[in-house]
PDB file of N, CA and C in Angstrom:
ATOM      1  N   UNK A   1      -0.569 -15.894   1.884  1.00  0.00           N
ATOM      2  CA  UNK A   1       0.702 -15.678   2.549  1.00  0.00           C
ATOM      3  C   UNK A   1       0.783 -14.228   3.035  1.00  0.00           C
ATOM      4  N   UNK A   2       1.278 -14.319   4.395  1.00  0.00           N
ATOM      5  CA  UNK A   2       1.318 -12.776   4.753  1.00  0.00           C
ATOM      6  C   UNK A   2       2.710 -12.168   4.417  1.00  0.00           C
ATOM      7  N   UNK A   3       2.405 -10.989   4.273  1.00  0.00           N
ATOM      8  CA  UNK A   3       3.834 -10.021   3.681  1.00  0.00           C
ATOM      9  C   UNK A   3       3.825  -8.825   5.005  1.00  0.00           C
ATOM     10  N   UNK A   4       4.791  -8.211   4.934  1.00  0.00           N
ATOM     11  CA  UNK A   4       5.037  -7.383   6.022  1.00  0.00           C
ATOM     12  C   UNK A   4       6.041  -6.638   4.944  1.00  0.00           C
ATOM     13  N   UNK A   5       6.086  -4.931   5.808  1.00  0.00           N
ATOM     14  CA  UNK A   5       6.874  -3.662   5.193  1.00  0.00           C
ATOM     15  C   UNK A   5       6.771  -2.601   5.924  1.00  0.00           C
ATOM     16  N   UNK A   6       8.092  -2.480   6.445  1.00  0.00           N
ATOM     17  CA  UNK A   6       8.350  -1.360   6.815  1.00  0.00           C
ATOM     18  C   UNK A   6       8.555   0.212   5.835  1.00  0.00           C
ATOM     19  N   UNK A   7       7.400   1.049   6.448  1.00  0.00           N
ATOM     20  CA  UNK A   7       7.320   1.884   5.775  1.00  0.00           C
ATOM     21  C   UNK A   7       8.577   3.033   5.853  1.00  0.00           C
ATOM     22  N   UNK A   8       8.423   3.895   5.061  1.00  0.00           N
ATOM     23  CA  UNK A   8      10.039   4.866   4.956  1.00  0.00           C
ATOM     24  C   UNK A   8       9.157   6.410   5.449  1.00  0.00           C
ATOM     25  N   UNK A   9       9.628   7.081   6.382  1.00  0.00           N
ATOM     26  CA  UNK A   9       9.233   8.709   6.689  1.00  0.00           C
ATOM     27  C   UNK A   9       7.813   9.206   6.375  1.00  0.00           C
ATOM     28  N   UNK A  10       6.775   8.228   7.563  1.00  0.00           N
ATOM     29  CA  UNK A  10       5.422   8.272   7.396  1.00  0.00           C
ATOM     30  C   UNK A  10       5.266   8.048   9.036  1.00  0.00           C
ATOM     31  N   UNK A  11       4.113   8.252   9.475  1.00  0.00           N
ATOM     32  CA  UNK A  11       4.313   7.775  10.856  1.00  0.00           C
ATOM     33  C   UNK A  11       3.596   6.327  11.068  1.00  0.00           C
ATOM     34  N   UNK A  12       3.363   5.679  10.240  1.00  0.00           N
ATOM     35  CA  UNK A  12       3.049   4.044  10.108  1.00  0.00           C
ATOM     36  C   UNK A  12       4.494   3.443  10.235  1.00  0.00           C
ATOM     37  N   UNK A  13       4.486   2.731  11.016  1.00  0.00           N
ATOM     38  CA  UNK A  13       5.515   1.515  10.909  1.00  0.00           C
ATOM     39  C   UNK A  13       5.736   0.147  10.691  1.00  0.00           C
ATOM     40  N   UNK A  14       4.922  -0.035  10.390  1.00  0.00           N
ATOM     41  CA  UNK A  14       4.249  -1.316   9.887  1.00  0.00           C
ATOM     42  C   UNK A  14       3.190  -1.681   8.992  1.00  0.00           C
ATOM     43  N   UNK A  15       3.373  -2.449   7.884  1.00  0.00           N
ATOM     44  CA  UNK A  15       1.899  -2.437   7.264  1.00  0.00           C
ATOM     45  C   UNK A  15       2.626  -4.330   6.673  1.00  0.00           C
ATOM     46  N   UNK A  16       1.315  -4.551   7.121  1.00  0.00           N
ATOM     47  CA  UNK A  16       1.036  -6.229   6.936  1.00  0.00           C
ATOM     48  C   UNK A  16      -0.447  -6.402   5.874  1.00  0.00           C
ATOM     49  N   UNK A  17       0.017  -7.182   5.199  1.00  0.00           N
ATOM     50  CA  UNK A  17      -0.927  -7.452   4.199  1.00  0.00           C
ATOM     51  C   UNK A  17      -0.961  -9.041   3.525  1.00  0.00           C
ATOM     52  N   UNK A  18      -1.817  -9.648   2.679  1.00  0.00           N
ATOM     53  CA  UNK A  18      -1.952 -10.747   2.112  1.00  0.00           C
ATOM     54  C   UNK A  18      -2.183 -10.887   0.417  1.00  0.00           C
ATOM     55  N   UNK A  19      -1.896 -11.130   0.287  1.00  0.00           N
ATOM     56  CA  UNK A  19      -2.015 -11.520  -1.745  1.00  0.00           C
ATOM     57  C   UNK A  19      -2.677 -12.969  -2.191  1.00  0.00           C
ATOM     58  N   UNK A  20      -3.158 -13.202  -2.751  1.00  0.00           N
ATOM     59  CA  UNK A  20      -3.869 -14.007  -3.033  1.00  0.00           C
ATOM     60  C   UNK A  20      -4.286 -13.727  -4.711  1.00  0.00           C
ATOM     61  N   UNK A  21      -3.292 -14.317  -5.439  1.00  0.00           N
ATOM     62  CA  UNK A  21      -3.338 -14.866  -6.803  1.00  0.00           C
ATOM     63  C   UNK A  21      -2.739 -13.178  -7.262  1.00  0.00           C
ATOM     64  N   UNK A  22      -3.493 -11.798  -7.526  1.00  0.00           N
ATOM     65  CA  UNK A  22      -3.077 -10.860  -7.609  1.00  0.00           C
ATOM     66  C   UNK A  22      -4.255  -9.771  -7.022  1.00  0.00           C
ATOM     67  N   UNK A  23      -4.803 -10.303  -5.946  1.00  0.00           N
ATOM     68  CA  UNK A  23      -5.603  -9.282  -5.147  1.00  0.00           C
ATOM     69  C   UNK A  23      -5.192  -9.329  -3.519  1.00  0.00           C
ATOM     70  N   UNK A  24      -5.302  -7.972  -3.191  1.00  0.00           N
ATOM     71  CA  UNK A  24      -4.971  -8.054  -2.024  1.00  0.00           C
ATOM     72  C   UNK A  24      -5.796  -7.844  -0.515  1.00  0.00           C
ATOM     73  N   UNK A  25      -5.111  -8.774   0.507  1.00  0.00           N
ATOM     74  CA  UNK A  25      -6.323  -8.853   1.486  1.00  0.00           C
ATOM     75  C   UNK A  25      -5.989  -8.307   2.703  1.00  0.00           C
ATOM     76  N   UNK A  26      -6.743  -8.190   4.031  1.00  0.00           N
ATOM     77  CA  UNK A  26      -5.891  -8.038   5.292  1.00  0.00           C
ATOM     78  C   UNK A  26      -4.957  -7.146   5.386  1.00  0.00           C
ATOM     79  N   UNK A  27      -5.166  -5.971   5.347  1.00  0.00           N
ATOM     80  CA  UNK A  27      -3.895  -4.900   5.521  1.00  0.00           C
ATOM     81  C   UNK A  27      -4.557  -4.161   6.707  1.00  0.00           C
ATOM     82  N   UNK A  28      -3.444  -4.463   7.567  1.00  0.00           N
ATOM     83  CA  UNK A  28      -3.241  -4.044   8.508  1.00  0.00           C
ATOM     84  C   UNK A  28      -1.514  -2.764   8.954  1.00  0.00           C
ATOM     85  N   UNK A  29      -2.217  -1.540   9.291  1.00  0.00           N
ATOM     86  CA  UNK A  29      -0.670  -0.530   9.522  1.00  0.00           C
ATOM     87  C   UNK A  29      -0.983  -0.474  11.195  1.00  0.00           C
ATOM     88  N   UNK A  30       0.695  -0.719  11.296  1.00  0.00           N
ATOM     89  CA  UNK A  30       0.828  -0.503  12.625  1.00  0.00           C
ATOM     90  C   UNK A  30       1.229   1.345  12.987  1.00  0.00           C
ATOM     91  N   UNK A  31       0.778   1.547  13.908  1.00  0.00           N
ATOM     92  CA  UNK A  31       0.671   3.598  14.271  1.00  0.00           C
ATOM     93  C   UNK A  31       0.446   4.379  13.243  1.00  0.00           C
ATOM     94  N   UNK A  32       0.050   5.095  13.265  1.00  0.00           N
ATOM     95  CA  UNK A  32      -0.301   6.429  12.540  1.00  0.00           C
ATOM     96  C   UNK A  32      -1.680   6.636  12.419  1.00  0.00           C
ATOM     97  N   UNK A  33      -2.525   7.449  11.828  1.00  0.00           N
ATOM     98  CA  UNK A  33      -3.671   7.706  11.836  1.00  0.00           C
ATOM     99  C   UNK A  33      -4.607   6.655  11.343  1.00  0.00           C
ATOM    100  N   UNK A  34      -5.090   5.910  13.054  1.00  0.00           N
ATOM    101  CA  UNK A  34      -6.030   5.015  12.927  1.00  0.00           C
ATOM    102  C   UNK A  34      -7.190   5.251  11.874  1.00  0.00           C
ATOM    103  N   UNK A  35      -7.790   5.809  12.258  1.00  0.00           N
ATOM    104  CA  UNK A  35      -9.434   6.118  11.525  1.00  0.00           C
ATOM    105  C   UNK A  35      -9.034   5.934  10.130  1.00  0.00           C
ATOM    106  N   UNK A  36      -7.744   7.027   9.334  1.00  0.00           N
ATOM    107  CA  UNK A  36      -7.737   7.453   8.323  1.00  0.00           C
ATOM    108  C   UNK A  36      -7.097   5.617   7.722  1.00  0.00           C
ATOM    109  N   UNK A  37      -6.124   5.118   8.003  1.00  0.00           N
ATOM    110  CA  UNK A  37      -5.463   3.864   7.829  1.00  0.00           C
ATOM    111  C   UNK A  37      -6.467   2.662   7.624  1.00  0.00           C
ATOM    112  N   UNK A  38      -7.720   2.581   8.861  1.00  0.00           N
ATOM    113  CA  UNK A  38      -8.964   1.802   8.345  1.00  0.00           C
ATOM    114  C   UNK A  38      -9.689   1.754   7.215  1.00  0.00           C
ATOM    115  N   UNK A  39      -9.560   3.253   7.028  1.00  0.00           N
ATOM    116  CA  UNK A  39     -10.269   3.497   5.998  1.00  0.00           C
ATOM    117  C   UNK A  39      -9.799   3.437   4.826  1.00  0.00           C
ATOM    118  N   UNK A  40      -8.360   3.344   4.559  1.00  0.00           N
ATOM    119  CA  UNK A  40      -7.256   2.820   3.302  1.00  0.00           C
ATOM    120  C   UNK A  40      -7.492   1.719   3.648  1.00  0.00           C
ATOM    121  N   UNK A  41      -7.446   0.438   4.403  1.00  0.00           N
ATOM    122  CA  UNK A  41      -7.358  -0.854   4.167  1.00  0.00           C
ATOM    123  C   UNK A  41      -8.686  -1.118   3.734  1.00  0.00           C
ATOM    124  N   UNK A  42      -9.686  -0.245   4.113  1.00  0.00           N
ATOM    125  CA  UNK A  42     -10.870  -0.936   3.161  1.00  0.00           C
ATOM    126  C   UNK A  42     -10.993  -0.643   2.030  1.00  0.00           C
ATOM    127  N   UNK A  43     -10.608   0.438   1.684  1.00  0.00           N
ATOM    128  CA  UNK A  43     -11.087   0.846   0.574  1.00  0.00           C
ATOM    129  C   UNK A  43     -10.347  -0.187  -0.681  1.00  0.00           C
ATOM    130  N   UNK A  44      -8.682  -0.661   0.335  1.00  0.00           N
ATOM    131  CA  UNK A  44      -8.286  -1.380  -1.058  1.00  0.00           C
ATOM    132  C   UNK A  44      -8.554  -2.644  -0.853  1.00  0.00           C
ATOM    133  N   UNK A  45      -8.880  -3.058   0.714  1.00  0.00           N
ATOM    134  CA  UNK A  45      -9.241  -4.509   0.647  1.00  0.00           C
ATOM    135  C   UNK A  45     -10.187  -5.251  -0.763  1.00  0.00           C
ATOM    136  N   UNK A  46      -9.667  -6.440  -1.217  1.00  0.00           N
ATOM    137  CA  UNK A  46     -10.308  -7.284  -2.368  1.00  0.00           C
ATOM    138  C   UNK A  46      -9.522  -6.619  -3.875  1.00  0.00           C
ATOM    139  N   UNK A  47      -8.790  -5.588  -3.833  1.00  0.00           N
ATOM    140  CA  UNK A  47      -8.664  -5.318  -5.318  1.00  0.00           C
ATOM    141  C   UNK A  47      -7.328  -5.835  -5.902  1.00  0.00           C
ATOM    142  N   UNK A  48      -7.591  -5.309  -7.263  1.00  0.00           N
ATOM    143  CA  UNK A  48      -6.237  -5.754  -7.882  1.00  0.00           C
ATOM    144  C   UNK A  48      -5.034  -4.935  -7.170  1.00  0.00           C
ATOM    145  N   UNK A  49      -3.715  -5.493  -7.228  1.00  0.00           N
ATOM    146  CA  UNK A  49      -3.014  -4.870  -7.013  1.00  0.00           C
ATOM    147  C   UNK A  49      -2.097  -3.801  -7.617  1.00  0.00           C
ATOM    148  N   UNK A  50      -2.510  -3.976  -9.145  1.00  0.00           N
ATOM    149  CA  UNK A  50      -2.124  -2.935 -10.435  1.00  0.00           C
ATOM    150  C   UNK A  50      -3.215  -1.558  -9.790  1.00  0.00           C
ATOM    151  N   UNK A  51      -4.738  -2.080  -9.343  1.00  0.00           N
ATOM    152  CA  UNK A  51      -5.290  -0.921  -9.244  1.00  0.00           C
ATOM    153  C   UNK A  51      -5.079  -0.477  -7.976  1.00  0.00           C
ATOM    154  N   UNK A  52      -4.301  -0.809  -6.821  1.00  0.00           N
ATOM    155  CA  UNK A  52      -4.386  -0.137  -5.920  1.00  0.00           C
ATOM    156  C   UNK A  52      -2.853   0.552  -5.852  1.00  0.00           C
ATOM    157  N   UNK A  53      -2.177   0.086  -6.818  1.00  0.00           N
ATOM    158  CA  UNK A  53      -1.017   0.861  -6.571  1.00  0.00           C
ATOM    159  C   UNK A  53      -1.174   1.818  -7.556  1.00  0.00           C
ATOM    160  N   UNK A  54      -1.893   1.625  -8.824  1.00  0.00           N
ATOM    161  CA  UNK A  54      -2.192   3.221  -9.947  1.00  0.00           C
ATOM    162  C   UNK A  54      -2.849   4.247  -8.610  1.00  0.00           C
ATOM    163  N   UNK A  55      -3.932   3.755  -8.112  1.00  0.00           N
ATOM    164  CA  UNK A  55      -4.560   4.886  -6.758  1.00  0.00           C
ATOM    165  C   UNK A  55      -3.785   5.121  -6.249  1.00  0.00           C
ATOM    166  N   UNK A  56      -2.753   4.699  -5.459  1.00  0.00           N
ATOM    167  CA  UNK A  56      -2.333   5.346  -4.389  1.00  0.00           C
ATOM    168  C   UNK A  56      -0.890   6.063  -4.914  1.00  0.00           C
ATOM    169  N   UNK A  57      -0.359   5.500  -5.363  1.00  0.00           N
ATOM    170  CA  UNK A  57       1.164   5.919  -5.648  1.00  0.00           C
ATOM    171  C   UNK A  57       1.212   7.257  -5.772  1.00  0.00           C
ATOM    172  N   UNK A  58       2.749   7.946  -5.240  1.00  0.00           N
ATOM    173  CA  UNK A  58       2.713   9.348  -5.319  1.00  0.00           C
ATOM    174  C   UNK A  58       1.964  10.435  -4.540  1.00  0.00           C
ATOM    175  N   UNK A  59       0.925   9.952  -3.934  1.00  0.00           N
ATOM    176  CA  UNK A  59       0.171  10.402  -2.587  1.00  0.00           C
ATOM    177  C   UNK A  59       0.943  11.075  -1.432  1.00  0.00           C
ATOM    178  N   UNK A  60       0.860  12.496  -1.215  1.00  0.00           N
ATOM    179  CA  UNK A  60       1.976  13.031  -0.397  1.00  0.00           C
ATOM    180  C   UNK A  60       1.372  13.791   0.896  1.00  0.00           C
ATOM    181  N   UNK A  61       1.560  13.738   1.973  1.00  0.00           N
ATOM    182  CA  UNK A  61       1.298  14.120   3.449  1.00  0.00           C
ATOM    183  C   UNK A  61       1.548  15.058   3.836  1.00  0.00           C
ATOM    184  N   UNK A  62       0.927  16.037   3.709  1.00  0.00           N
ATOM    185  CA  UNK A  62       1.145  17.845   3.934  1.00  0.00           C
ATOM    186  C   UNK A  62       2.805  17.633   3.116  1.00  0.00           C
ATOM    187  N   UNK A  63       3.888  18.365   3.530  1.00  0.00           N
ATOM    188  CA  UNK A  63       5.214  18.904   2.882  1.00  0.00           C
ATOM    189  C   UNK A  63       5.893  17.495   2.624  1.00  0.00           C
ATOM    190  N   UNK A  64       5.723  16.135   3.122  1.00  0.00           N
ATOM    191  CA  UNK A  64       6.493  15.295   3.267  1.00  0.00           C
ATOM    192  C   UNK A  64       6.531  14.513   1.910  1.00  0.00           C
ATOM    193  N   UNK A  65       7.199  14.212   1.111  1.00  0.00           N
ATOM    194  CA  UNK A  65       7.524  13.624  -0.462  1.00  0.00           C
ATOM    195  C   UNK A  65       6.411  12.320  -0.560  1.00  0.00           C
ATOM    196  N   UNK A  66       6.059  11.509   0.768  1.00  0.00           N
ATOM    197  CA  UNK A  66       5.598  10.057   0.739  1.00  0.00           C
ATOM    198  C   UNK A  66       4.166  10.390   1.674  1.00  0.00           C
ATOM    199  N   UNK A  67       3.420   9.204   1.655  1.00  0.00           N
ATOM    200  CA  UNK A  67       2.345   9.133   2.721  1.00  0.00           C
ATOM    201  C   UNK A  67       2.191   7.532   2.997  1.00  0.00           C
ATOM    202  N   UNK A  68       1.312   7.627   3.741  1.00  0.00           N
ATOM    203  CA  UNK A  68       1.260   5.986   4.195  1.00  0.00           C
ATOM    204  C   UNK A  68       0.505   5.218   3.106  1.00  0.00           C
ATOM    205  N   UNK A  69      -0.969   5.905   2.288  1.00  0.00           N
ATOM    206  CA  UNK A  69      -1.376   5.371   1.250  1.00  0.00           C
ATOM    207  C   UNK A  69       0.079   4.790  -0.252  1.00  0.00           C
ATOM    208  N   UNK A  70       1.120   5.884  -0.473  1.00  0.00           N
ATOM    209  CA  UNK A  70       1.900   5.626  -1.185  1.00  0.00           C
ATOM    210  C   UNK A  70       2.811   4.452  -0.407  1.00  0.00           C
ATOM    211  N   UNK A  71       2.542   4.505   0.676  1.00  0.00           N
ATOM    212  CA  UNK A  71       3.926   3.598   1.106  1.00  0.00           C
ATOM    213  C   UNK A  71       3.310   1.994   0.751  1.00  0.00           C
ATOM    214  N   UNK A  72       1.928   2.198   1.096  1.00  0.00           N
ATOM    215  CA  UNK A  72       1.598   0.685   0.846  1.00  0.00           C
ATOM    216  C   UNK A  72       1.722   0.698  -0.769  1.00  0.00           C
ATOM    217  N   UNK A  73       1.405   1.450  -1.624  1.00  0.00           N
ATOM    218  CA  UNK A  73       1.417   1.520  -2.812  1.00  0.00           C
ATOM    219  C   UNK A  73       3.035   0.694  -3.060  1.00  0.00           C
ATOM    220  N   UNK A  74       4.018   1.269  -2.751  1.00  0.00           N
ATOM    221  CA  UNK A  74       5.511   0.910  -2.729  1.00  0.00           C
ATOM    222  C   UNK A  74       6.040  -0.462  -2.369  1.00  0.00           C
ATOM    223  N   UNK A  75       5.143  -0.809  -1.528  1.00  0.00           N
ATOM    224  CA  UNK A  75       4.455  -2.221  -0.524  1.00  0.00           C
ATOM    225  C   UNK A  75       4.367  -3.103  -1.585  1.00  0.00           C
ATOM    226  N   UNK A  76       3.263  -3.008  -2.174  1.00  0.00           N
ATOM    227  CA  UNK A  76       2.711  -3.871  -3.225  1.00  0.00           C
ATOM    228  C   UNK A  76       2.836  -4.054  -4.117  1.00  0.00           C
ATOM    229  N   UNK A  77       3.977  -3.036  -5.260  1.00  0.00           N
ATOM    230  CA  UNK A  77       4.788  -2.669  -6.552  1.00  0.00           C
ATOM    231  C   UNK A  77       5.480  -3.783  -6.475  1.00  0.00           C
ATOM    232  N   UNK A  78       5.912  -4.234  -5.396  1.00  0.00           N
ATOM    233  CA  UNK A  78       7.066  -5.667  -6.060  1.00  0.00           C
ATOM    234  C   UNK A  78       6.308  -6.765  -6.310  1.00  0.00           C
ATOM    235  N   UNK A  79       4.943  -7.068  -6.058  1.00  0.00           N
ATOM    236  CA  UNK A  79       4.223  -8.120  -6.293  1.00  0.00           C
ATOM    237  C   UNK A  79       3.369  -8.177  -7.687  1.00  0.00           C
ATOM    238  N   UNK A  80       3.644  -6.763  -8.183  1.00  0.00           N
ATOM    239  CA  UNK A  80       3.129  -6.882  -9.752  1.00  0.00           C
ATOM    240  C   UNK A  80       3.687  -7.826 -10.474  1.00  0.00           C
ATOM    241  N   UNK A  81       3.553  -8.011 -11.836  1.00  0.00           N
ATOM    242  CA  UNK A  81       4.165  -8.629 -12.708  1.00  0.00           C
ATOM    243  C   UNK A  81       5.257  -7.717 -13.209  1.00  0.00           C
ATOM    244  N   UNK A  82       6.279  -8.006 -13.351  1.00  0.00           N
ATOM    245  CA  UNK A  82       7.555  -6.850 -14.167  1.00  0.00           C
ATOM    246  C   UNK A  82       6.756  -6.266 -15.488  1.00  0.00           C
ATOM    247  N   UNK A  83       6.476  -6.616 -16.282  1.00  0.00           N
ATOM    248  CA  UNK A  83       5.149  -6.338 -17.596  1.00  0.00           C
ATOM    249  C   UNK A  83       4.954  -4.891 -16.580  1.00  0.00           C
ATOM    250  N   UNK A  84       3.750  -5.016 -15.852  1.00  0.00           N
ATOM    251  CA  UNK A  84       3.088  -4.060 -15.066  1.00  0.00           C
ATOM    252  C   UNK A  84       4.022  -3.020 -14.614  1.00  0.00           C
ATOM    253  N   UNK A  85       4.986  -3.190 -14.337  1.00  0.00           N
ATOM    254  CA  UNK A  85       5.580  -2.503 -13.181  1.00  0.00           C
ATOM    255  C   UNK A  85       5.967  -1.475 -14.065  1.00  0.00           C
ATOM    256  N   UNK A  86       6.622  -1.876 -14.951  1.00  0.00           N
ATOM    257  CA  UNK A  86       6.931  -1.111 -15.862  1.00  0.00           C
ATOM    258  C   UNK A  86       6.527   0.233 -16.330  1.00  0.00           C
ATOM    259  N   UNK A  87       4.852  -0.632 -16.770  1.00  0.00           N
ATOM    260  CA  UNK A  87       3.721   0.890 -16.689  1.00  0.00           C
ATOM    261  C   UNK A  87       3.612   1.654 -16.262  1.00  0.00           C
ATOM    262  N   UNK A  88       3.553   1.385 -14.753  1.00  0.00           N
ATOM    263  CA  UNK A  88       3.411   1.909 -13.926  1.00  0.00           C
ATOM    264  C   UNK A  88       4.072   3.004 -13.476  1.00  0.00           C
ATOM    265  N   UNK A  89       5.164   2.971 -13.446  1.00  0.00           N
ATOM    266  CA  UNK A  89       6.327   3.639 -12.879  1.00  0.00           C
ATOM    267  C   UNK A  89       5.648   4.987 -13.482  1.00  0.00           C
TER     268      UNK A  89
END
């Protein structure tokens, strides 16, 4: 099933992605730094989603509080298990 999320004060505006049992597939961000954004969807393409949100979360963009890696991180936090989320935080 595809999911979609609008990101918050990043220059991505879009990030589309897929879940499948608790790994995630197909992430695709709409604008912002192509090259660098390819290279986040591969790196998390196939993984858990506990481990791609421990990686990314909190990830910040020169002065700006968020980045697009955290935003997908933020993305994918509601699809944990509550158990998890918890941890996480």
């Amino acid at each position: 099933m595809k999911h979609t999320y609008s990101p918050k004060k990043v220059c991505s505006t879009h990030i589309e992605f897929e879940i499948d049992g608790d790994v995630v597939h197909d992430i695709h961000f709409e604008k912002g730094c192509d090259g660098n954004l390819q290279g986040l969807a591969r790196l998390a393409e196939g993984r858990n989603i506990a481990e791609v949100v421990e990686l990314l979360a909190g990830i910040k963009c020169g002065r700006r509080a968020t980045s697009c890696p955290d935003q997908l991180a933020k993305a994918l936090k509601k699809y944990l298990p509550r158990k998890t989320q918890k941890k996480i935080q």
